[in-house]
Protein backbone atom coordinates (compact mmCIF):
# COMPACT_ATOMS: atom_id res chain seq x y z
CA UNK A 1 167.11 212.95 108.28
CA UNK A 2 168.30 214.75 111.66
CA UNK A 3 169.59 217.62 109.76
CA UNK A 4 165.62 217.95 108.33
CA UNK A 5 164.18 217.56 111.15
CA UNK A 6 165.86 220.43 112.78
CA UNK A 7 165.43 222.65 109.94
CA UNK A 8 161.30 221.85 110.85
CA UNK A 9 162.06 222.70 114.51
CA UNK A 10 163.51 225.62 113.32
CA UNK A 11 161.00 226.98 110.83
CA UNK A 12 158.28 226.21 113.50
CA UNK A 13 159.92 228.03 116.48
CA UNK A 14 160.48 230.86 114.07
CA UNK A 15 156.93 230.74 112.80
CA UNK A 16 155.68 230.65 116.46
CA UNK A 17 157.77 233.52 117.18
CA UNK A 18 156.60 236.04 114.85
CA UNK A 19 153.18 234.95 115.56
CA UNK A 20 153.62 235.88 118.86
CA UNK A 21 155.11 239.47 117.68
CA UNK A 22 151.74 240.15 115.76
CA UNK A 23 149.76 239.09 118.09
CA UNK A 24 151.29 241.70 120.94
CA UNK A 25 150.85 244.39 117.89
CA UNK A 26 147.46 244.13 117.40
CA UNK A 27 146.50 244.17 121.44
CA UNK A 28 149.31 246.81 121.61
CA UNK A 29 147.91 249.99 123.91
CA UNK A 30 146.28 253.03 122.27
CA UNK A 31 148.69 254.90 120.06
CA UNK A 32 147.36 258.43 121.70
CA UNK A 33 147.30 259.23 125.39
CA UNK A 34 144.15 259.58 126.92
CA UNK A 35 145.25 260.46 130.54
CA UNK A 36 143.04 263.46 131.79
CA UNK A 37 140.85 263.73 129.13
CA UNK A 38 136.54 264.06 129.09
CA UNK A 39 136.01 261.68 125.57
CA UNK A 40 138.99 259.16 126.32
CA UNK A 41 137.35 256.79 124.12
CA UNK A 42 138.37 259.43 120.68
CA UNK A 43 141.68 259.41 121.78
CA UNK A 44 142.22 255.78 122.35
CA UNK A 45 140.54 255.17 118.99
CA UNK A 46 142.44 257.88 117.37
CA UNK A 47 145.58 257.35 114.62
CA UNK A 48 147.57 260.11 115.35
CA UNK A 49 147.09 263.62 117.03
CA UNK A 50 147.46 267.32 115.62
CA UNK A 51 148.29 270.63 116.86
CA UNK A 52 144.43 272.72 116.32
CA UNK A 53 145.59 275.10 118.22
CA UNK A 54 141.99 275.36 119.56
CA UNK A 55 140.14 278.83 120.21
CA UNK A 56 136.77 278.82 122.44
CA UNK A 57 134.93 282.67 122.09
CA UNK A 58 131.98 283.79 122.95
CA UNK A 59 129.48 284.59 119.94
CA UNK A 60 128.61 287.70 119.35
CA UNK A 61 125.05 287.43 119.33
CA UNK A 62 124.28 285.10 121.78
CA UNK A 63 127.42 284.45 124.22
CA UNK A 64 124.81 282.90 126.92
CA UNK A 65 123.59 280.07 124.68
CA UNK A 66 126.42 279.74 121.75
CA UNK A 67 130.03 279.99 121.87
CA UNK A 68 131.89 280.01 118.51
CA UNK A 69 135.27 277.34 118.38
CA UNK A 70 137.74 278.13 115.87
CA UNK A 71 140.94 275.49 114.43
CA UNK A 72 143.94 274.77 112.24
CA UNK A 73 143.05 271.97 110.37
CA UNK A 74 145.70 269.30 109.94
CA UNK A 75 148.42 268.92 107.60
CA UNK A 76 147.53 265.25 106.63
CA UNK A 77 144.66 264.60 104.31
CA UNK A 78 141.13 263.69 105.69
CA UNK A 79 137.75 263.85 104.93
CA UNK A 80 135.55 266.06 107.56
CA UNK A 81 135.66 267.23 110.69
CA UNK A 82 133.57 266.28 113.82
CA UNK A 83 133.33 268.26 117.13
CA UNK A 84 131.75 266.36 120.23
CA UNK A 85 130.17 268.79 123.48
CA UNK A 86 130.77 268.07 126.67
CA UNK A 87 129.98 269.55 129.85
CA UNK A 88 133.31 269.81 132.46
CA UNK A 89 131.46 267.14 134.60
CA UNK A 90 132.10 264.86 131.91
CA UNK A 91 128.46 264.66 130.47
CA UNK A 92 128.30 264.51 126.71
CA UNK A 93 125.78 266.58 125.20
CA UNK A 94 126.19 266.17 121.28
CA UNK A 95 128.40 265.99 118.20
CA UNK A 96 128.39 268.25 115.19
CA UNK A 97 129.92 267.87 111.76
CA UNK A 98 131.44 269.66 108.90
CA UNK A 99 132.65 269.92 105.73
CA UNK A 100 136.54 269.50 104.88
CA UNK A 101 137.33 272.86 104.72
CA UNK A 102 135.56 274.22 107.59
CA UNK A 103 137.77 275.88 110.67
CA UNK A 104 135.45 277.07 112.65
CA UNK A 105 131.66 276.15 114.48
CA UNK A 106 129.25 278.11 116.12
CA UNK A 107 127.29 275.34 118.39
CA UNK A 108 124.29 277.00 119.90
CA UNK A 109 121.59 275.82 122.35
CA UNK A 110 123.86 276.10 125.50
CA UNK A 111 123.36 276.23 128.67
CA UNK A 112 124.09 279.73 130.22
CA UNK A 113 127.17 280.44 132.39
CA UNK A 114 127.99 276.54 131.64
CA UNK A 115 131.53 275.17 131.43
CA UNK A 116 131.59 273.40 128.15
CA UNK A 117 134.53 270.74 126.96
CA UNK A 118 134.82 270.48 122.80
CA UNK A 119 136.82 267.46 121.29
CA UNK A 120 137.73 267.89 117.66
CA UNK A 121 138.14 265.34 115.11
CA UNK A 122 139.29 264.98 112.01
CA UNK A 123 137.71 261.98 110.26
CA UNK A 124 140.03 259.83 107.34
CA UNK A 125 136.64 258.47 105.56
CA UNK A 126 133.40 259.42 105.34
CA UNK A 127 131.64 257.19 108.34
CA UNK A 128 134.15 258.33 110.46
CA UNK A 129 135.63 254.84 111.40
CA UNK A 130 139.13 256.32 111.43
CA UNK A 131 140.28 259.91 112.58
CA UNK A 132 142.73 262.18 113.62
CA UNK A 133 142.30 263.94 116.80
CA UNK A 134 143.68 267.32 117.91
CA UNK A 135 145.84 267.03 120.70
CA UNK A 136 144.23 268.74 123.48
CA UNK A 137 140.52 269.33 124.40
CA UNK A 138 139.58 273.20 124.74
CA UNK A 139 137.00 274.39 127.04
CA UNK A 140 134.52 277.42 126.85
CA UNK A 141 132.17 279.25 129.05
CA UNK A 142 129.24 280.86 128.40
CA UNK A 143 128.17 284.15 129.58
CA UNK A 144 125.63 284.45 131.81
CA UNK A 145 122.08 284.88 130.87
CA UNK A 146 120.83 288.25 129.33
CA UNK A 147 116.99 289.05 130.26
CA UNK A 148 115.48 292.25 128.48
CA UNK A 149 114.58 294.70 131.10
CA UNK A 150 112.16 297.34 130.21
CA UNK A 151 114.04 299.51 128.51
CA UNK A 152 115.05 296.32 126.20
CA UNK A 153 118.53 296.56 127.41
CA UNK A 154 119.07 293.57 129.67
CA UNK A 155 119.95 292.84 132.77
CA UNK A 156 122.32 289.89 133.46
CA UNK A 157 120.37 286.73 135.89
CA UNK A 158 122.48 285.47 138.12
């Protein structure tokens, strides 16, 4: 009987035990690093970070109010992408999404000569409720704003 009941001891300290590792797994920190960042909250919700090597140019047409952002996608599978816009104060403005095999957006409706901050996303499933995230946030500027003068040519407003 005393050989039994320390067999019980035993399964229930071991039982407590790796209930105790689980438990520290699941409230484990965020498995990307956040530190410095405008949208901390996609890269503490993230799975796992990329290299997007992440371009910011002005657009041709329109560099006061649109910049165009250009990325590798990553090598693991997803679904979409999603880019959030941010302002360098921190202020988020909007998100935009895009099919699978996009690498590049042209987000328009800017602010002139406005530092903007764009966080890219790779989503694993259609609602988004997992993603990839690329490892570093780029920023963009756009120009400053072009008013026609009266020869149509423009003259930049300061």
């Amino acid at each position: 009987m005393g050989h039994m009941k320390r067999l019980t001891i035993l399964i229930i300290i071991l039982f407590t035990a790796a209930l105790a590792i689980s438990g520290a797994w699941l409230v484990r920190s965020p498995r990307v690093d956040a530190t410095g960042k405008i949208l901390a909250s996609l890269y503490e919700g993230a799975s796992d970070t990329w290299d997007a090597q992440i371009q910011v140019l002005p657009f041709e047409r329109a560099p006061d109010r649109q910049l165009t952002v250009r990325w590798q996608p990553p090598e693991k599978t997803y679904n979409h992408f999603v880019i959030s816009i941010s302002r360098a104060d921190g202020t988020y403005i909007r998100s935009e999404s895009g099919e699978h095999d996009r690498v590049s957006l042209d987000p328009d409706a800017l602010e002139p000569k406005t530092e903007y901050v764009f966080t890219l996303q790779a989503c694993l499933d259609r609602r988004c409720e997992a993603w990839f995230i690329a490892r570093e946030e780029a920023r963009g500027t756009t120009a400053t704003s072009q008013e026609p003068d009266i020869d149509g040519q423009g003259d930049a407003v300061e």
